[in-house]
C-alpha atoms as a PDB file:
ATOM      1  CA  UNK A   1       2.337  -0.949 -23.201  1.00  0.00           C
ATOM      2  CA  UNK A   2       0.805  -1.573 -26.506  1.00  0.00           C
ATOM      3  CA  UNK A   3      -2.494  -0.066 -26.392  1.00  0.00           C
ATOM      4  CA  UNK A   4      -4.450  -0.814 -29.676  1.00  0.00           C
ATOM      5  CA  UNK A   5      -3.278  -2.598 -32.894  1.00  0.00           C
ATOM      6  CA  UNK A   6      -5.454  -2.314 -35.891  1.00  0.00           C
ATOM      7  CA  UNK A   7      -6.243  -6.354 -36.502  1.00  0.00           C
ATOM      8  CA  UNK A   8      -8.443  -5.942 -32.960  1.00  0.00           C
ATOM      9  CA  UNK A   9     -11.806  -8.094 -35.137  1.00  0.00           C
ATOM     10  CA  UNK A  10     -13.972 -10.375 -33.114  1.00  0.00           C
ATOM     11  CA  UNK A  11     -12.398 -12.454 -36.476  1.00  0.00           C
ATOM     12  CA  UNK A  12      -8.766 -11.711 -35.763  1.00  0.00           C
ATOM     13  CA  UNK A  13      -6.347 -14.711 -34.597  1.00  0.00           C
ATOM     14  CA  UNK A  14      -5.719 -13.880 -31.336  1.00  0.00           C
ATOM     15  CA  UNK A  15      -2.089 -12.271 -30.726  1.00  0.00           C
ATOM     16  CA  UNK A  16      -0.458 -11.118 -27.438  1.00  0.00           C
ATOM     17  CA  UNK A  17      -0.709  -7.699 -29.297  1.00  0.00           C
ATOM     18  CA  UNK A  18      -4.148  -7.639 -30.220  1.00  0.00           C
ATOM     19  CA  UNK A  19      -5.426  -8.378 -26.330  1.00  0.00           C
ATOM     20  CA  UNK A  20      -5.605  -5.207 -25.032  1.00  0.00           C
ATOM     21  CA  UNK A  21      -3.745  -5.084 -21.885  1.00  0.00           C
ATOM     22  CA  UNK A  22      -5.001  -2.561 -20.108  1.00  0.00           C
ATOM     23  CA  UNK A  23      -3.929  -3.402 -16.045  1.00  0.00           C
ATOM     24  CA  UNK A  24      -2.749  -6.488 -17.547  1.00  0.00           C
ATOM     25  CA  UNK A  25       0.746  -5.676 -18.896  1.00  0.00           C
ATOM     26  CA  UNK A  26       2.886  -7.853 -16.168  1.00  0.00           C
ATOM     27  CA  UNK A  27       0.700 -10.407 -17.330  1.00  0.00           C
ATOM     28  CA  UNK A  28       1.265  -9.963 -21.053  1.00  0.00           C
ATOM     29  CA  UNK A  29       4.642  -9.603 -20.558  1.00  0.00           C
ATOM     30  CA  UNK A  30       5.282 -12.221 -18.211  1.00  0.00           C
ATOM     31  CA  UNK A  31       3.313 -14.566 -21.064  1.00  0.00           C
ATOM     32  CA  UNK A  32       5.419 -13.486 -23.628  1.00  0.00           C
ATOM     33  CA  UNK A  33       8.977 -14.606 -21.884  1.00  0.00           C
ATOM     34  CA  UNK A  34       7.302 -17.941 -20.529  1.00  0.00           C
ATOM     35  CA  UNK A  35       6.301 -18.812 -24.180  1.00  0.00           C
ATOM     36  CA  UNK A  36       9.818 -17.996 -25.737  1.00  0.00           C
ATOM     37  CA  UNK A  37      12.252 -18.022 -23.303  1.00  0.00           C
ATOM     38  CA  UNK A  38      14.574 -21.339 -22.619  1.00  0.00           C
ATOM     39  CA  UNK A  39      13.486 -22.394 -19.055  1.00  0.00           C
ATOM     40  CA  UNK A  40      17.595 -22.621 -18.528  1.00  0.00           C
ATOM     41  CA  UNK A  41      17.623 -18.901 -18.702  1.00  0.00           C
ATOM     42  CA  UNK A  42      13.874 -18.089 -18.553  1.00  0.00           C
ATOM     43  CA  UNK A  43      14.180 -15.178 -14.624  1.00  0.00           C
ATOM     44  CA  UNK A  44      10.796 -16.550 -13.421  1.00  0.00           C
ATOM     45  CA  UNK A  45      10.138 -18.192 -10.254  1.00  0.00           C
ATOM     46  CA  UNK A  46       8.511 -21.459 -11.780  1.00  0.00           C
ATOM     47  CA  UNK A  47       7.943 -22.625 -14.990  1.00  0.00           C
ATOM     48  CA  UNK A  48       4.360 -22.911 -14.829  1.00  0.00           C
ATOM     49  CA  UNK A  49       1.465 -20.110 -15.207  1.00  0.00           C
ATOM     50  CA  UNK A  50      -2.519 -20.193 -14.274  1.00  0.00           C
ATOM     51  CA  UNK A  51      -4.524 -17.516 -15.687  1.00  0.00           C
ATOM     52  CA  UNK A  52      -8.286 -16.934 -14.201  1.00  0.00           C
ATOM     53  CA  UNK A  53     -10.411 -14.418 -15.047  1.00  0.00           C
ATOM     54  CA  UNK A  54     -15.037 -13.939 -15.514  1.00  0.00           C
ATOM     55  CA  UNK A  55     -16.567 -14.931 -18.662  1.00  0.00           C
ATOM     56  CA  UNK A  56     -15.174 -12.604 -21.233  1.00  0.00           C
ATOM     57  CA  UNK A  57     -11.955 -11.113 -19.553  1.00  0.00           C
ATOM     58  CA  UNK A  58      -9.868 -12.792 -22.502  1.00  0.00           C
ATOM     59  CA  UNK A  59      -8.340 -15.544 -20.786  1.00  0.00           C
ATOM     60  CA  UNK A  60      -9.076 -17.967 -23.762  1.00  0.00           C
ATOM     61  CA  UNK A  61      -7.428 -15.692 -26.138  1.00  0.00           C
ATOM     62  CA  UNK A  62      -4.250 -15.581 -24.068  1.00  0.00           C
ATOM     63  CA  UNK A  63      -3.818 -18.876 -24.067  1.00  0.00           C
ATOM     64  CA  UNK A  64      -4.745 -19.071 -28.024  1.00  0.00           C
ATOM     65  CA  UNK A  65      -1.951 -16.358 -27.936  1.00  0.00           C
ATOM     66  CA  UNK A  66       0.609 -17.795 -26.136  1.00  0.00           C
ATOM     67  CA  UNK A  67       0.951 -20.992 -27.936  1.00  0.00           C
ATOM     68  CA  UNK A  68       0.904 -19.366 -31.322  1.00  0.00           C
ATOM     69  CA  UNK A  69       3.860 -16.891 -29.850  1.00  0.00           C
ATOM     70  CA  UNK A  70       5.752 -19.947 -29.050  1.00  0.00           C
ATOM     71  CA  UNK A  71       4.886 -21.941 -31.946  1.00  0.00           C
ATOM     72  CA  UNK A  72       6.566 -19.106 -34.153  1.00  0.00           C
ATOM     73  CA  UNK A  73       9.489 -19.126 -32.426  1.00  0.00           C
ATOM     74  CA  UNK A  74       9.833 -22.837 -32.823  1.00  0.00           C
ATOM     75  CA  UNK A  75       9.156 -24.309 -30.158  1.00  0.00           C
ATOM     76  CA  UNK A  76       6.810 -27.736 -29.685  1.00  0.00           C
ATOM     77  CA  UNK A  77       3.222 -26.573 -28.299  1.00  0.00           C
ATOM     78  CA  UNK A  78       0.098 -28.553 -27.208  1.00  0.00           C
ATOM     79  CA  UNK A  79      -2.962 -27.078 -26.883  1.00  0.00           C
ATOM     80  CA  UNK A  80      -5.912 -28.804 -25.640  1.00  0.00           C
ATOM     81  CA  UNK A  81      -9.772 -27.632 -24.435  1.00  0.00           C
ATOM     82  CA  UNK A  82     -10.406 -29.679 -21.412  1.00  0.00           C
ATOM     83  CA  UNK A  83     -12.697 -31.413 -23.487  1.00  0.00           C
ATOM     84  CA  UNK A  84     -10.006 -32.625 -25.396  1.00  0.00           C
ATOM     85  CA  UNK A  85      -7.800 -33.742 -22.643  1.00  0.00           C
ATOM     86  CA  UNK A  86      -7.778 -37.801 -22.208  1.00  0.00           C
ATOM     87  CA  UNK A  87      -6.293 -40.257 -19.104  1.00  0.00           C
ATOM     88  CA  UNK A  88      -2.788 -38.968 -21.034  1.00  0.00           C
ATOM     89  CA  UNK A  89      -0.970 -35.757 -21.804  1.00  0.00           C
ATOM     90  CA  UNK A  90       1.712 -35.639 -24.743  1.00  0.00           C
ATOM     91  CA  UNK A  91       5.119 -35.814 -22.814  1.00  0.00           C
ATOM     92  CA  UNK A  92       7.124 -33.635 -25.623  1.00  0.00           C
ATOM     93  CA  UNK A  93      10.224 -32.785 -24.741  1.00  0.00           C
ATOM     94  CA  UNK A  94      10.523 -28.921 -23.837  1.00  0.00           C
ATOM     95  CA  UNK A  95       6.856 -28.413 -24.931  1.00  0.00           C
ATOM     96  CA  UNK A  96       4.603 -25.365 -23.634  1.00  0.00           C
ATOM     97  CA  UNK A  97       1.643 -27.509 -22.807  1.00  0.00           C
ATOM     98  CA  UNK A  98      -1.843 -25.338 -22.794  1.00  0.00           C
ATOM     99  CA  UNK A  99      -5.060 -26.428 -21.477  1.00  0.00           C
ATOM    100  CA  UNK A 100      -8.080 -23.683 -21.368  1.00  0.00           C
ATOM    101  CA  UNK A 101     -11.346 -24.489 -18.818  1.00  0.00           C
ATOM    102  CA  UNK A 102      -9.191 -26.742 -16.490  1.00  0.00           C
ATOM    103  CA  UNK A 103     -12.258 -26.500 -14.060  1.00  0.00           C
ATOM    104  CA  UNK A 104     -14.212 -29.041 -16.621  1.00  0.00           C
ATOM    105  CA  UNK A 105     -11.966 -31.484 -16.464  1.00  0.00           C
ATOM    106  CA  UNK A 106     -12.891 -35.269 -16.259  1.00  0.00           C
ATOM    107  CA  UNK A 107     -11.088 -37.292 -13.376  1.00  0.00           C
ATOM    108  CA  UNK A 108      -8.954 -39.223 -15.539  1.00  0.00           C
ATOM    109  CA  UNK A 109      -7.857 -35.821 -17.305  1.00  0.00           C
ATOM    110  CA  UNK A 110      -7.084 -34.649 -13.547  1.00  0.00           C
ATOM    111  CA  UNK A 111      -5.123 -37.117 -13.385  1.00  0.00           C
ATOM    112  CA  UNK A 112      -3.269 -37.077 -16.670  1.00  0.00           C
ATOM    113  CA  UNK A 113      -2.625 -33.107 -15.798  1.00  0.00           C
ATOM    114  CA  UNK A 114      -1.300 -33.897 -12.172  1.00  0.00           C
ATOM    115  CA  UNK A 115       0.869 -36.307 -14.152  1.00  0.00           C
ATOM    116  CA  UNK A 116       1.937 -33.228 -16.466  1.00  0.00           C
ATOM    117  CA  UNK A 117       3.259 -31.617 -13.623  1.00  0.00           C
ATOM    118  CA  UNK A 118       5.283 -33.986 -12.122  1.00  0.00           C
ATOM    119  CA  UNK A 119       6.849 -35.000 -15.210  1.00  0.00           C
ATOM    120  CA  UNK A 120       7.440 -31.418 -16.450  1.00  0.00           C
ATOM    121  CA  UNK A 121      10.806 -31.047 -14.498  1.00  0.00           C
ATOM    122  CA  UNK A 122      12.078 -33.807 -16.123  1.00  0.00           C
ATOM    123  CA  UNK A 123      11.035 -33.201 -19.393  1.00  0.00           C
ATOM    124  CA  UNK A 124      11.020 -29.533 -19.585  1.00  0.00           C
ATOM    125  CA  UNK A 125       8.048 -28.514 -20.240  1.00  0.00           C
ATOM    126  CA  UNK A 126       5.809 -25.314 -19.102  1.00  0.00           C
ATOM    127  CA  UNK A 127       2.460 -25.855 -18.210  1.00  0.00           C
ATOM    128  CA  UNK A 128       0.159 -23.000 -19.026  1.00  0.00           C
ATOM    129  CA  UNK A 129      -3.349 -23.166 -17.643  1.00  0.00           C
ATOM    130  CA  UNK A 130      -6.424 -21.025 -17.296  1.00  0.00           C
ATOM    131  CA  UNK A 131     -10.032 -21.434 -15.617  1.00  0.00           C
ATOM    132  CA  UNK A 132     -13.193 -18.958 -14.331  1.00  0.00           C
ATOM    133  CA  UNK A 133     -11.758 -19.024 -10.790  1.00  0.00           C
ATOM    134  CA  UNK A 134      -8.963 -18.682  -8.271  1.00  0.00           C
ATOM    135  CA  UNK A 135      -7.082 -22.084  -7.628  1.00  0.00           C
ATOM    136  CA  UNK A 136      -8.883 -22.371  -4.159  1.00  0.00           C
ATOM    137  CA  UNK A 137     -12.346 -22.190  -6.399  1.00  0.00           C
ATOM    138  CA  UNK A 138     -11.843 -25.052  -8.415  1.00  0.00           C
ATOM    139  CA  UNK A 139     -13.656 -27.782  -8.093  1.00  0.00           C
ATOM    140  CA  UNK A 140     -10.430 -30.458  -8.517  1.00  0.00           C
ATOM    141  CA  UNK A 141      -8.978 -33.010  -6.878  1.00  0.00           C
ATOM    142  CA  UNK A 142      -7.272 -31.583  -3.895  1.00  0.00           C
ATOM    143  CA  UNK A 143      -3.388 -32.331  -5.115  1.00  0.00           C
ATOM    144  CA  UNK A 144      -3.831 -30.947  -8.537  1.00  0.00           C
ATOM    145  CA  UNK A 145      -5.331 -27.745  -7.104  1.00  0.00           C
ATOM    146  CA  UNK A 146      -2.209 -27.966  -4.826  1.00  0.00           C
ATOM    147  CA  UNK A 147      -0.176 -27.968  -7.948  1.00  0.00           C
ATOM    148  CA  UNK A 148      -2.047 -25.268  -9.496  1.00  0.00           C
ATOM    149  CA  UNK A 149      -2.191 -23.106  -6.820  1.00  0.00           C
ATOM    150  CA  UNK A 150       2.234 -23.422  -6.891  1.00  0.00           C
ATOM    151  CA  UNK A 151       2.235 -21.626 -10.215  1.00  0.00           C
ATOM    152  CA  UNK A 152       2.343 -18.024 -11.258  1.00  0.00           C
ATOM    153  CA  UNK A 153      -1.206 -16.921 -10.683  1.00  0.00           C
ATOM    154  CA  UNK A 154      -2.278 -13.715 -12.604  1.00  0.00           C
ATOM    155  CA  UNK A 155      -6.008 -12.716 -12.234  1.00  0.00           C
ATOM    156  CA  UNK A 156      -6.736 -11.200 -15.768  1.00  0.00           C
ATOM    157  CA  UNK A 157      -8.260  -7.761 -14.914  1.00  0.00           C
ATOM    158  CA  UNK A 158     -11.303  -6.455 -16.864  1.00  0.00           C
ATOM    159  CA  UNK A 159     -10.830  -3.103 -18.745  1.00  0.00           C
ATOM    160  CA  UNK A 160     -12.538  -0.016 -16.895  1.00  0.00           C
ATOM    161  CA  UNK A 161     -15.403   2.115 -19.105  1.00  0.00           C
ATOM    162  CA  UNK A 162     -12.539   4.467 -20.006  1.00  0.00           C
ATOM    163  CA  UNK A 163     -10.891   2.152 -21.798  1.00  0.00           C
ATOM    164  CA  UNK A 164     -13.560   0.747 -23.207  1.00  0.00           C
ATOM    165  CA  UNK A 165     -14.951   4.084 -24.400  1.00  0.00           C
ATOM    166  CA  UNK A 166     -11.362   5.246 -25.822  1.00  0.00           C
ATOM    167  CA  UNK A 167     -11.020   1.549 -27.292  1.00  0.00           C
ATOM    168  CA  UNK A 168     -14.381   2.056 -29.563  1.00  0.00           C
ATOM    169  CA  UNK A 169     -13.495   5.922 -30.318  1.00  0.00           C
ATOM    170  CA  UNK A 170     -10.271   4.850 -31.951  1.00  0.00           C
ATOM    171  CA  UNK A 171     -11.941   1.892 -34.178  1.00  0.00           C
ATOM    172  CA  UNK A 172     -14.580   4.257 -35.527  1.00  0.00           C
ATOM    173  CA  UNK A 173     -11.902   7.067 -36.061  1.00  0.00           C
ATOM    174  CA  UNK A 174     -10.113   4.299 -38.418  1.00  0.00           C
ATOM    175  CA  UNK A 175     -13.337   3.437 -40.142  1.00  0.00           C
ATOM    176  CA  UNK A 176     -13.958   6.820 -40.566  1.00  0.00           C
ATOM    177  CA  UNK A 177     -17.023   6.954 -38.552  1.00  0.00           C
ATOM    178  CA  UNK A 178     -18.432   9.888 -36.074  1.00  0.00           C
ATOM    179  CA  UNK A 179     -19.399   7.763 -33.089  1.00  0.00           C
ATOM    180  CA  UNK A 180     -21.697   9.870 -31.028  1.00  0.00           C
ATOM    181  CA  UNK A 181     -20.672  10.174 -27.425  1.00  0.00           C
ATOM    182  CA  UNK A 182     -24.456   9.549 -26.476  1.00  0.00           C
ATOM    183  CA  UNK A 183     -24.061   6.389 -27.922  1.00  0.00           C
ATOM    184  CA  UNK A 184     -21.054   4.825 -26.244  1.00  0.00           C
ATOM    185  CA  UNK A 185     -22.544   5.789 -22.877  1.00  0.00           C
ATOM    186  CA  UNK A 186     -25.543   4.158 -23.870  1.00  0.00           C
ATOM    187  CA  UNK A 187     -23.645   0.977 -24.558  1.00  0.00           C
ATOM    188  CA  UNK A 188     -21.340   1.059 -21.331  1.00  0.00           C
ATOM    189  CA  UNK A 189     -24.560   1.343 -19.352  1.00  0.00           C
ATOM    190  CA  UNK A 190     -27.377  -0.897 -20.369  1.00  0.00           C
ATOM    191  CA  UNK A 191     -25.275  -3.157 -22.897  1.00  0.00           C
ATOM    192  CA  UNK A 192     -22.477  -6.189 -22.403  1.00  0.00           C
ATOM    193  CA  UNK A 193     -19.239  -4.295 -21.986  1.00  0.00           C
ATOM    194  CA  UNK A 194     -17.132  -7.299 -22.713  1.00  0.00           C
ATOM    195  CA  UNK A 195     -15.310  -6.211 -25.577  1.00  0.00           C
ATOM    196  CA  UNK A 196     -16.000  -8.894 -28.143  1.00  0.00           C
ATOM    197  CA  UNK A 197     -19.618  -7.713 -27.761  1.00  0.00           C
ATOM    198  CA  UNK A 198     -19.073  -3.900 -28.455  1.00  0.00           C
ATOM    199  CA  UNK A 199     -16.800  -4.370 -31.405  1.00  0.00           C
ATOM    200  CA  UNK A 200     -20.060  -6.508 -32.857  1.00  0.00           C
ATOM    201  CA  UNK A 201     -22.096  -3.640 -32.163  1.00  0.00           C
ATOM    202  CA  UNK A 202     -19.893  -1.242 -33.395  1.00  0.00           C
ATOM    203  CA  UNK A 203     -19.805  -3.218 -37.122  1.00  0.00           C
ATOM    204  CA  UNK A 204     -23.438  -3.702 -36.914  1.00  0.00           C
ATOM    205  CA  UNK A 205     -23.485   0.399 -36.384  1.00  0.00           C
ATOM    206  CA  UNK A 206     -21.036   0.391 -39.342  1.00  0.00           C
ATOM    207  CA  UNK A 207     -22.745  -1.139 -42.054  1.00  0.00           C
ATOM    208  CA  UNK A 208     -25.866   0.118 -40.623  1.00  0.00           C
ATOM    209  CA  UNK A 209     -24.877   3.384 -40.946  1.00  0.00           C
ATOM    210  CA  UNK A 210     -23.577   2.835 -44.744  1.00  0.00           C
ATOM    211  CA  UNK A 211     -26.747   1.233 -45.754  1.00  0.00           C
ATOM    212  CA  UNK A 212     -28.631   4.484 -44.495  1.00  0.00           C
ATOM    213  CA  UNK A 213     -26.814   6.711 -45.039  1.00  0.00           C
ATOM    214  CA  UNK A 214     -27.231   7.666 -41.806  1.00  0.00           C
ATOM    215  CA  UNK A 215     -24.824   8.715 -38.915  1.00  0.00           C
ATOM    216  CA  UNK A 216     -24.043   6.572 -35.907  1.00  0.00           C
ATOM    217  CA  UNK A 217     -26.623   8.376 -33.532  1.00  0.00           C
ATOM    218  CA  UNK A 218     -28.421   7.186 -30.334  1.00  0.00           C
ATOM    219  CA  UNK A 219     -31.998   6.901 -32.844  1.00  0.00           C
ATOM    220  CA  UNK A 220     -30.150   4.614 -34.986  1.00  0.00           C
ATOM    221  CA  UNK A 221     -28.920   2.572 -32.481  1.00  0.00           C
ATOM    222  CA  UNK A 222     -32.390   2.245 -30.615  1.00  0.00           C
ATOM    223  CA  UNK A 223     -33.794   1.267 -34.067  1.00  0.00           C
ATOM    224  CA  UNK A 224     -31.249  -1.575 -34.778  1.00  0.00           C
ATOM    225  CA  UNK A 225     -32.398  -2.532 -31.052  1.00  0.00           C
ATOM    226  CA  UNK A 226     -35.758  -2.719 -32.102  1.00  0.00           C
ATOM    227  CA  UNK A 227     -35.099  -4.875 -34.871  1.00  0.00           C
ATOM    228  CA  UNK A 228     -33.128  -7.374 -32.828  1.00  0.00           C
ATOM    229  CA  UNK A 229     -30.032  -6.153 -32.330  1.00  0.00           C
ATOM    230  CA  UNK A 230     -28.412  -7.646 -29.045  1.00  0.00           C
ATOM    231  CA  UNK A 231     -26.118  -5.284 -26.840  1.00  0.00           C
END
């Protein structure tokens, strides 16, 4: 298991290498063969996958992941918001077909994706969803939750404070910062702990720091609070 890669930015396109797995590696993995791997030959019980996960547990990034994987290795992707989703779905042949949020979906986009997934046999395609909740959760018409709920179904499973804590220890060792231990527990305790949150803190620490001339202490950080910093 790949534990941290060095383009991990709130800014960085989102990779299947950059998502930090964590007690998510089946999932990753599992990801990785159903974006690349011809459904002929693909050793997965169905071609289809639903992802759920809270607010922040990376589910949007891999999706965002997944279809660039299988766009580099040529193969035709569509990847939609369920915003973006109309009465119709693009019936590509062979294409990984990707819609994030499926619990916003309008009826007529219910329908188009219920549509999706009784074509996709025929067609070949893999349908690759994600949502906040368990398929029994979503508030859907009852045969496209039936649908759903026949798919590979991976809860994505938050990172614990130890990872968290080791996760910001190695980014400031390759900035060549000193990040207090004070300061870490102060974040895993009274701050967001998804990580898109602490690696903004951490570069607000970082240039803080550089413009001061100061070291990444617990007084710095309750300064930068002070002055409207948001953990």
């Amino acid at each position: 298991m790949k534990q941290l890669v060095l383009d991990i930015r709130p800014d960085a396109p989102p990779t299947l290498d950059n998502f930090v797995a964590g007690a998510n590696a089946e999932l990753v993995a599992t990801l990785s063969l159903l974006a690349t791997a011809a459904q002929a030959t693909a050793p997965l019980p169905t071609r289809h996958l639903y992802l759920w996960g809270a607010a922040g547990s990376g589910r949007s990034h891999l999706l965002r992941a997944s279809a660039a994987m299988a766009a580099e290795a040529g193969r035709p992707v569509h990847l939609f918001a369920a915003a973006g989703v109309d009465d119709t779905l693009p019936e590509t042949e062979g294409a990984l077909l990707a819609i994030d949020d499926v619990d916003r979906l309008a009826p007529a986009a219910q329908i188009a994706l219920f549509n999706a997934f009784n074509r996709a046999r025929g067609n070949g395609q893999t349908l690759l969803l994600a949502g906040p909740a368990a398929p029994l959760g979503l508030a859907l018409r009852e045969d496209l939750r039936t649908r759903i709920g026949q798919s590979l179904i991976f809860e994505v499973q938050p990172l614990d404070d130890a990872s968290r804590a080791s996760i910001l220890a190695t980014l400031a060792e390759r900035r060549g910062l000193r990040l207090a231990d004070e300061v870490v527990d102060f974040l895993l305790r009274h701050g967001r702990r998804d990580l898109s949150t602490l690696l903004a803190v951490l570069d607000a620490l970082d240039a803080a720091s550089l413009e001061r001339k100061r070291p990444i202490t617990l007084p710095l950080l309750r300064e930068m609070m002070q002055q409207g910093l948001a953990i």
